[in-house]
Protein backbone atom coordinates (compact mmCIF):
# COMPACT_ATOMS: atom_id res chain seq x y z
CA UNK A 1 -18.21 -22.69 -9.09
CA UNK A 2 -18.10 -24.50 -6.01
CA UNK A 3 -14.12 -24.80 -5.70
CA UNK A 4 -13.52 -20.97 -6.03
CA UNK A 5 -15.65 -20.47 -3.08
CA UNK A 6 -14.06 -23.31 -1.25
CA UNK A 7 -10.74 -23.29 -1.89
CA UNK A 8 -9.50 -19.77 -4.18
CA UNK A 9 -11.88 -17.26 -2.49
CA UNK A 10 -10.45 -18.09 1.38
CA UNK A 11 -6.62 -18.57 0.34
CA UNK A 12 -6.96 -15.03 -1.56
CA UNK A 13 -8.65 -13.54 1.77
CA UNK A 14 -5.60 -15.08 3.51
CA UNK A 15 -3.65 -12.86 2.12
CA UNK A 16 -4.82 -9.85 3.59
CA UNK A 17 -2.74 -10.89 6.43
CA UNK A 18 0.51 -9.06 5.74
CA UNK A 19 2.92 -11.46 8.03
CA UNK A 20 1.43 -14.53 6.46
CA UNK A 21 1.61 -12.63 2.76
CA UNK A 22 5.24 -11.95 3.96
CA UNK A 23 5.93 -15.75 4.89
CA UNK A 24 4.50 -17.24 1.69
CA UNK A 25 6.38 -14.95 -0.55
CA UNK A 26 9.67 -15.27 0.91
CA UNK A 27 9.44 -19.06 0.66
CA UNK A 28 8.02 -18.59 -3.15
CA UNK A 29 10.56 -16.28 -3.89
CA UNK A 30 13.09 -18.66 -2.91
CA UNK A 31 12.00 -22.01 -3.85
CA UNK A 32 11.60 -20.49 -7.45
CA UNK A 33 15.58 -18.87 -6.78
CA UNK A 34 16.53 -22.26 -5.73
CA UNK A 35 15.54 -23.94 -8.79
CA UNK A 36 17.49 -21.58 -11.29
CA UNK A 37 13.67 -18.95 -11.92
CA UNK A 38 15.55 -15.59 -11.62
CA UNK A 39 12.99 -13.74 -13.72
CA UNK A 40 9.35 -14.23 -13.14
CA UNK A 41 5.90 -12.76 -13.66
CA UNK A 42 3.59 -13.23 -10.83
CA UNK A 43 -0.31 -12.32 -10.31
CA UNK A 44 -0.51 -11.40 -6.84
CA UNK A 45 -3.04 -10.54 -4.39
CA UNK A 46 -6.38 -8.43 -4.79
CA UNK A 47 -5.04 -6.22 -2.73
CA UNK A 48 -1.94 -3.50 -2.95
CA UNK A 49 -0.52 -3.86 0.64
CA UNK A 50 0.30 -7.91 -0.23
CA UNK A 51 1.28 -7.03 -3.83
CA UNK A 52 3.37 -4.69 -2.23
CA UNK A 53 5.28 -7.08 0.19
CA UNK A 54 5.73 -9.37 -2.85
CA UNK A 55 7.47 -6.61 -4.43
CA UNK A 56 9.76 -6.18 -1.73
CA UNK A 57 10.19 -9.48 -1.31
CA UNK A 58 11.62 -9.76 -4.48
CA UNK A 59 13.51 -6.78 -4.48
CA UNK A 60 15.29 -7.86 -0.95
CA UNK A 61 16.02 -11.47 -2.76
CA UNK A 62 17.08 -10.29 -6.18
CA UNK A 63 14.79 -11.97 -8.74
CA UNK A 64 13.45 -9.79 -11.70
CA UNK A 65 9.88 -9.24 -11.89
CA UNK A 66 6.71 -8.23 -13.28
CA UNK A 67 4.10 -8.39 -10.44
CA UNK A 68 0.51 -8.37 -11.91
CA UNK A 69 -2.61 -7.17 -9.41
CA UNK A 70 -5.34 -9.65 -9.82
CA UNK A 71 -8.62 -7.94 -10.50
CA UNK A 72 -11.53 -10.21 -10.66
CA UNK A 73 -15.52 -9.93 -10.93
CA UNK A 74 -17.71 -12.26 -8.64
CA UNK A 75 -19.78 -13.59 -11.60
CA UNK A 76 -21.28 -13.43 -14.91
CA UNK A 77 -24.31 -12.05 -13.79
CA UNK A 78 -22.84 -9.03 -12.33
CA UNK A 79 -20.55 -7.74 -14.69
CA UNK A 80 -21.74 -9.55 -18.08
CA UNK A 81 -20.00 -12.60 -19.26
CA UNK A 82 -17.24 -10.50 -20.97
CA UNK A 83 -15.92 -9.12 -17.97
CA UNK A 84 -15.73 -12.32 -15.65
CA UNK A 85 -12.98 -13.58 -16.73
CA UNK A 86 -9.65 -12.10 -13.98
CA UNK A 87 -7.09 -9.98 -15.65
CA UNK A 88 -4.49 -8.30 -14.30
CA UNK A 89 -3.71 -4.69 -13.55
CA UNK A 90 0.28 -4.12 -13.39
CA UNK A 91 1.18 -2.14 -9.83
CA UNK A 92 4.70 -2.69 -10.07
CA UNK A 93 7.46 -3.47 -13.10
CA UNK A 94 10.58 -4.43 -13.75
CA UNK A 95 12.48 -4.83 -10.34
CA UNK A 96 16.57 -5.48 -10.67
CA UNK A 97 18.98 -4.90 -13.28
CA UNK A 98 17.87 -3.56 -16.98
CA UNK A 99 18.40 -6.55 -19.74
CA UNK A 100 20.09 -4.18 -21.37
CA UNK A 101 23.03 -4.23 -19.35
CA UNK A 102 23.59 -7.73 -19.82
């Protein structure tokens, strides 16, 4: 698929950069505050040190969240077509107040 490699693959490797990863989140953390979102679940990077600011990020803002890690195979013809299909591995849970309590 032509598009992942031009367009999904590169933004993903983007976010390796931790200050950009910390940019984008902050504003996605807000815009979604701003518009009434105050419990979300996100996918987030391949990677733990970006899922990680994205945790924080959302921690230091005060949304709920589930944050997902995105785990992904490169192709069918590696892994079998069962397994190409992304899922998501859960690194972090639950940040803020327990619904519970409300």
């Amino acid at each position: 698929m032509d598009w992942l490699k031009k367009y999904t693959f590169p933004a993903e490797t983007s976010f390796q950069d931790i200050e950009a990863a910390r940019h984008r989140y902050s504003l996605l953390v807000k815009r979604f505050l701003a518009n009434g979102t105050t419990t979300a679940m996100y996918y987030g990077s391949l990677h733990l040190e970006p899922n990680t600011v994205l945790v924080d990020t959302i921690e230091q803002l005060g949304q709920r969240a589930v944050v997902g890690k995105v785990s992904w195979c490169p192709g069918w013809w590696l892994c079998g077509w069962g397994q190409w299909w992304w899922t998501a591995q859960v690194t972090c849970t639950f940040q803020g107040p327990s619904l519970a309590s409300s």
